[in-house]
C-alpha atoms as a PDB file:
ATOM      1  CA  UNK A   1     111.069  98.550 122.367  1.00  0.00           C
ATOM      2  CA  UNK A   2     112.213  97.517 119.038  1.00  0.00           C
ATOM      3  CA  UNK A   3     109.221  95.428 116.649  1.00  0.00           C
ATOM      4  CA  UNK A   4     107.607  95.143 113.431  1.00  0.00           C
ATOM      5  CA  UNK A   5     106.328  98.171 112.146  1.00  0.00           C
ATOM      6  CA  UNK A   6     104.203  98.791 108.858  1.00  0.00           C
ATOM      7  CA  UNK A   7     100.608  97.988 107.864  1.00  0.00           C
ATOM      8  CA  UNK A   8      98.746  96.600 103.874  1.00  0.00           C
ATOM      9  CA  UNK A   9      99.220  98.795 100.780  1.00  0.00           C
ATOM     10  CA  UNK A  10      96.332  98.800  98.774  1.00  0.00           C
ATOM     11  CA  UNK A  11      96.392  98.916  95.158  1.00  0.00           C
ATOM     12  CA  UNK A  12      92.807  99.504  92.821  1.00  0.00           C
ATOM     13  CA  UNK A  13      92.754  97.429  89.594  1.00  0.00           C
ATOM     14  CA  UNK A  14      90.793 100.480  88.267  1.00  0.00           C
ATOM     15  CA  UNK A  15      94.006 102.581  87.986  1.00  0.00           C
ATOM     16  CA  UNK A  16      96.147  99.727  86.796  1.00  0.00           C
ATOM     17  CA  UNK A  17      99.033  99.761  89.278  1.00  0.00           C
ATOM     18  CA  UNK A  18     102.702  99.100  89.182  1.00  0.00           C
ATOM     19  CA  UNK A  19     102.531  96.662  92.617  1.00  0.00           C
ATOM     20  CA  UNK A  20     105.967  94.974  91.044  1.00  0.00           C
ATOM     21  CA  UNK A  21     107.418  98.171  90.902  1.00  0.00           C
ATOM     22  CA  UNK A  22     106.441  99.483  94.584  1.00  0.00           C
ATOM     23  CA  UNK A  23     107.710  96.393  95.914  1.00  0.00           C
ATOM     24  CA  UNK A  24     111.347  96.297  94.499  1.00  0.00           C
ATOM     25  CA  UNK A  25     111.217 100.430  95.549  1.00  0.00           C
ATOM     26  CA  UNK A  26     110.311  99.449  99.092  1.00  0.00           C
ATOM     27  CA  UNK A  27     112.754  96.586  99.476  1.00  0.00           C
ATOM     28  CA  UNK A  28     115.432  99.186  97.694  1.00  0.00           C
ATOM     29  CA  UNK A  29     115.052 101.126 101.284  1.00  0.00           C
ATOM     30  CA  UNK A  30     114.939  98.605 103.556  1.00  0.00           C
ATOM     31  CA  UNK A  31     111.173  97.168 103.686  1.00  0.00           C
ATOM     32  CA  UNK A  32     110.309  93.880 104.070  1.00  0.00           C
ATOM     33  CA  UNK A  33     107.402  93.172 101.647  1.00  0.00           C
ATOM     34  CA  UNK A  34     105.124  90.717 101.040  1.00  0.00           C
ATOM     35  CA  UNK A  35     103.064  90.132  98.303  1.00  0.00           C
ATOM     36  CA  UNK A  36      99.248  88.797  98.766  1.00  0.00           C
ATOM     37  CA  UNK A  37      99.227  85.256  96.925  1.00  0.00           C
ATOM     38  CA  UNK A  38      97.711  85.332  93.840  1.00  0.00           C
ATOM     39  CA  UNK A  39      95.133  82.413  94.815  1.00  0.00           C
ATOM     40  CA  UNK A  40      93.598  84.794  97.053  1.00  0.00           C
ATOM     41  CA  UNK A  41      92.420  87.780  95.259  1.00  0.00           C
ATOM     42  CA  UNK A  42      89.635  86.076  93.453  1.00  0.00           C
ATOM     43  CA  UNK A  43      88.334  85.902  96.880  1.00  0.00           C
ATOM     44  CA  UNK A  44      87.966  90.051  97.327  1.00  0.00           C
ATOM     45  CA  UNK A  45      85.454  92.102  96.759  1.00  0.00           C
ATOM     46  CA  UNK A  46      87.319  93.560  94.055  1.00  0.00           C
ATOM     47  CA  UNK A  47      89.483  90.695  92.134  1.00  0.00           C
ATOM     48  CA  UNK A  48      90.767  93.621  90.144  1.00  0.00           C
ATOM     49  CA  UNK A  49      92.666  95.102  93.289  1.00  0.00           C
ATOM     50  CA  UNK A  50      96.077  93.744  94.775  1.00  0.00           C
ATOM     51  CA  UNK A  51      97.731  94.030  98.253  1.00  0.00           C
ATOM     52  CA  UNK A  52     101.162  94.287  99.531  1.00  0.00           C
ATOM     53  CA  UNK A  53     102.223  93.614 103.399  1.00  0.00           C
ATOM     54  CA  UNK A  54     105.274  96.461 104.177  1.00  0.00           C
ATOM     55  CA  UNK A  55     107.027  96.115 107.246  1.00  0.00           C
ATOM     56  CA  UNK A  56     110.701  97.234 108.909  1.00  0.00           C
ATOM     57  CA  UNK A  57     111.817  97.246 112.156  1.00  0.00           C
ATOM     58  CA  UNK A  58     110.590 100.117 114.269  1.00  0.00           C
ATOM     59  CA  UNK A  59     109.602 101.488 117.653  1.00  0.00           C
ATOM     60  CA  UNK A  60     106.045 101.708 119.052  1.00  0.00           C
ATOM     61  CA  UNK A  61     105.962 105.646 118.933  1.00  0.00           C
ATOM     62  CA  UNK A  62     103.723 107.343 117.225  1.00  0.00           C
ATOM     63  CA  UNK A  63     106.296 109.942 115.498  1.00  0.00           C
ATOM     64  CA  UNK A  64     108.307 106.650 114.139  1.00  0.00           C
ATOM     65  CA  UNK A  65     104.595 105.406 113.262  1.00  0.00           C
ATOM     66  CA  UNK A  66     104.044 108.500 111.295  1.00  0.00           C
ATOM     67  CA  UNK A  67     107.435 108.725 109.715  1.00  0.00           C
ATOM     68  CA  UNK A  68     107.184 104.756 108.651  1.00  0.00           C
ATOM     69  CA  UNK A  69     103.732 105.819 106.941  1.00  0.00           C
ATOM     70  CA  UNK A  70     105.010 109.075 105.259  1.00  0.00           C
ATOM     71  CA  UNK A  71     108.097 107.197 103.737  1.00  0.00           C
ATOM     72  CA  UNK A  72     106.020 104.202 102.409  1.00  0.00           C
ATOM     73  CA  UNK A  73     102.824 106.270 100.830  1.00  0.00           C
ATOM     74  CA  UNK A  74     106.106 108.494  99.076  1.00  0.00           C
ATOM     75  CA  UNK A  75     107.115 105.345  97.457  1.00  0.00           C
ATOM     76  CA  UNK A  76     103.537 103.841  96.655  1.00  0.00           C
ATOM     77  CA  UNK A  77     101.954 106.523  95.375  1.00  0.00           C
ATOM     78  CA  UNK A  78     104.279 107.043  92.248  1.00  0.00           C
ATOM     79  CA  UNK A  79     102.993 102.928  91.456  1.00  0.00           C
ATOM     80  CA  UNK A  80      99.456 103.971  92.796  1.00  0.00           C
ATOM     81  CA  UNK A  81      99.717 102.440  95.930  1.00  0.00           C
ATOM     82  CA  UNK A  82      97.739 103.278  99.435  1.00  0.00           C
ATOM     83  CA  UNK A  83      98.749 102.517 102.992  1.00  0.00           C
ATOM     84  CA  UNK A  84      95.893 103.331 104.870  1.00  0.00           C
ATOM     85  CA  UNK A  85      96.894 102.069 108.648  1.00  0.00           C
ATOM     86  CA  UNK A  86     100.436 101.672 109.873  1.00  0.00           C
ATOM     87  CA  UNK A  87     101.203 100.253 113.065  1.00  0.00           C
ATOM     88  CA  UNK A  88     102.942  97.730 115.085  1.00  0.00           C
ATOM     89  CA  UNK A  89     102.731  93.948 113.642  1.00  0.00           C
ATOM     90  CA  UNK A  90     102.473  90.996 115.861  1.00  0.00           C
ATOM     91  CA  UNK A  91     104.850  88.537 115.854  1.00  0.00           C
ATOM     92  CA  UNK A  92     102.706  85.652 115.411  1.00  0.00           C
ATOM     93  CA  UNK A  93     100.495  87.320 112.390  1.00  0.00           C
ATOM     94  CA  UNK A  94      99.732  85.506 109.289  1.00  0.00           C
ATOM     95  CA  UNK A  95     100.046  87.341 106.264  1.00  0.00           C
ATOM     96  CA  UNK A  96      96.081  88.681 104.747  1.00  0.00           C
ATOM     97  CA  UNK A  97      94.884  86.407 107.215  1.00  0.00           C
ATOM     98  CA  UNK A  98      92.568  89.098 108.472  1.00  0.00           C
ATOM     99  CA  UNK A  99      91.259  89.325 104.828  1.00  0.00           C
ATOM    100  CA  UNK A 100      89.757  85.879 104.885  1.00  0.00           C
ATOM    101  CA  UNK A 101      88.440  85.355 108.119  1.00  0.00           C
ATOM    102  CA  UNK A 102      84.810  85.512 107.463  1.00  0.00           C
ATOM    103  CA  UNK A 103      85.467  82.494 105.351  1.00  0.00           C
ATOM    104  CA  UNK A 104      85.383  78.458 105.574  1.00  0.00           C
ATOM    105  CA  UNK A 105      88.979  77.352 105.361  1.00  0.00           C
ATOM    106  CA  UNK A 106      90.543  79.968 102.963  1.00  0.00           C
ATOM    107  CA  UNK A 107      93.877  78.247 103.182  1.00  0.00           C
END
């Protein structure tokens, strides 16, 4: 079954990363990215760090899982990027949502 497939790319402010320059070499390939609004990231624990949604369309199979995850870490780690989880992405999922839940009303 065809779906959403991809996962957050994590970027430290400690190593001063290139997140501009992952996300025009992700959407080169095919990826659908989306960048965390900037509002938001004086609400992490880091402020320093930034975040990047990646997604394409995909099948729920863990070798097309692991081949989605191996292509985007290839790209992000040349702009000192990290996907950490890859996986399939519900339709109804609100960007870094998950990131604020613990608070008030974030948005």
């Amino acid at each position: 079954m065809r779906m959403r497939i991809g996962g957050y790319v994590a970027f430290s402010g400690d190593l001063e990363p290139d997140v501009d320059g992952a996300a025009i070499a992700l959407r080169r390939v095919g990826f659908h990215v989306t960048r965390m609004p900037e509002k938001f990231r004086p609400l992490l624990a880091h402020p320093d760090d930034d975040f990047i949604e990646v997604a394409i369309d995909g099948t729920d199979d863990e070798k097309v899982i692991d081949a989605i995850m191996a292509e985007i870490n290839a790209i992000v780690d040349r702009y000192d990027g990290l996907l950490d989880e890859c996986g399939p992405i519900p339709s109804n999922r609100v960007p870094f949502e998950e990131f604020f839940e613990a608070l008030p009303r974030w948005h």
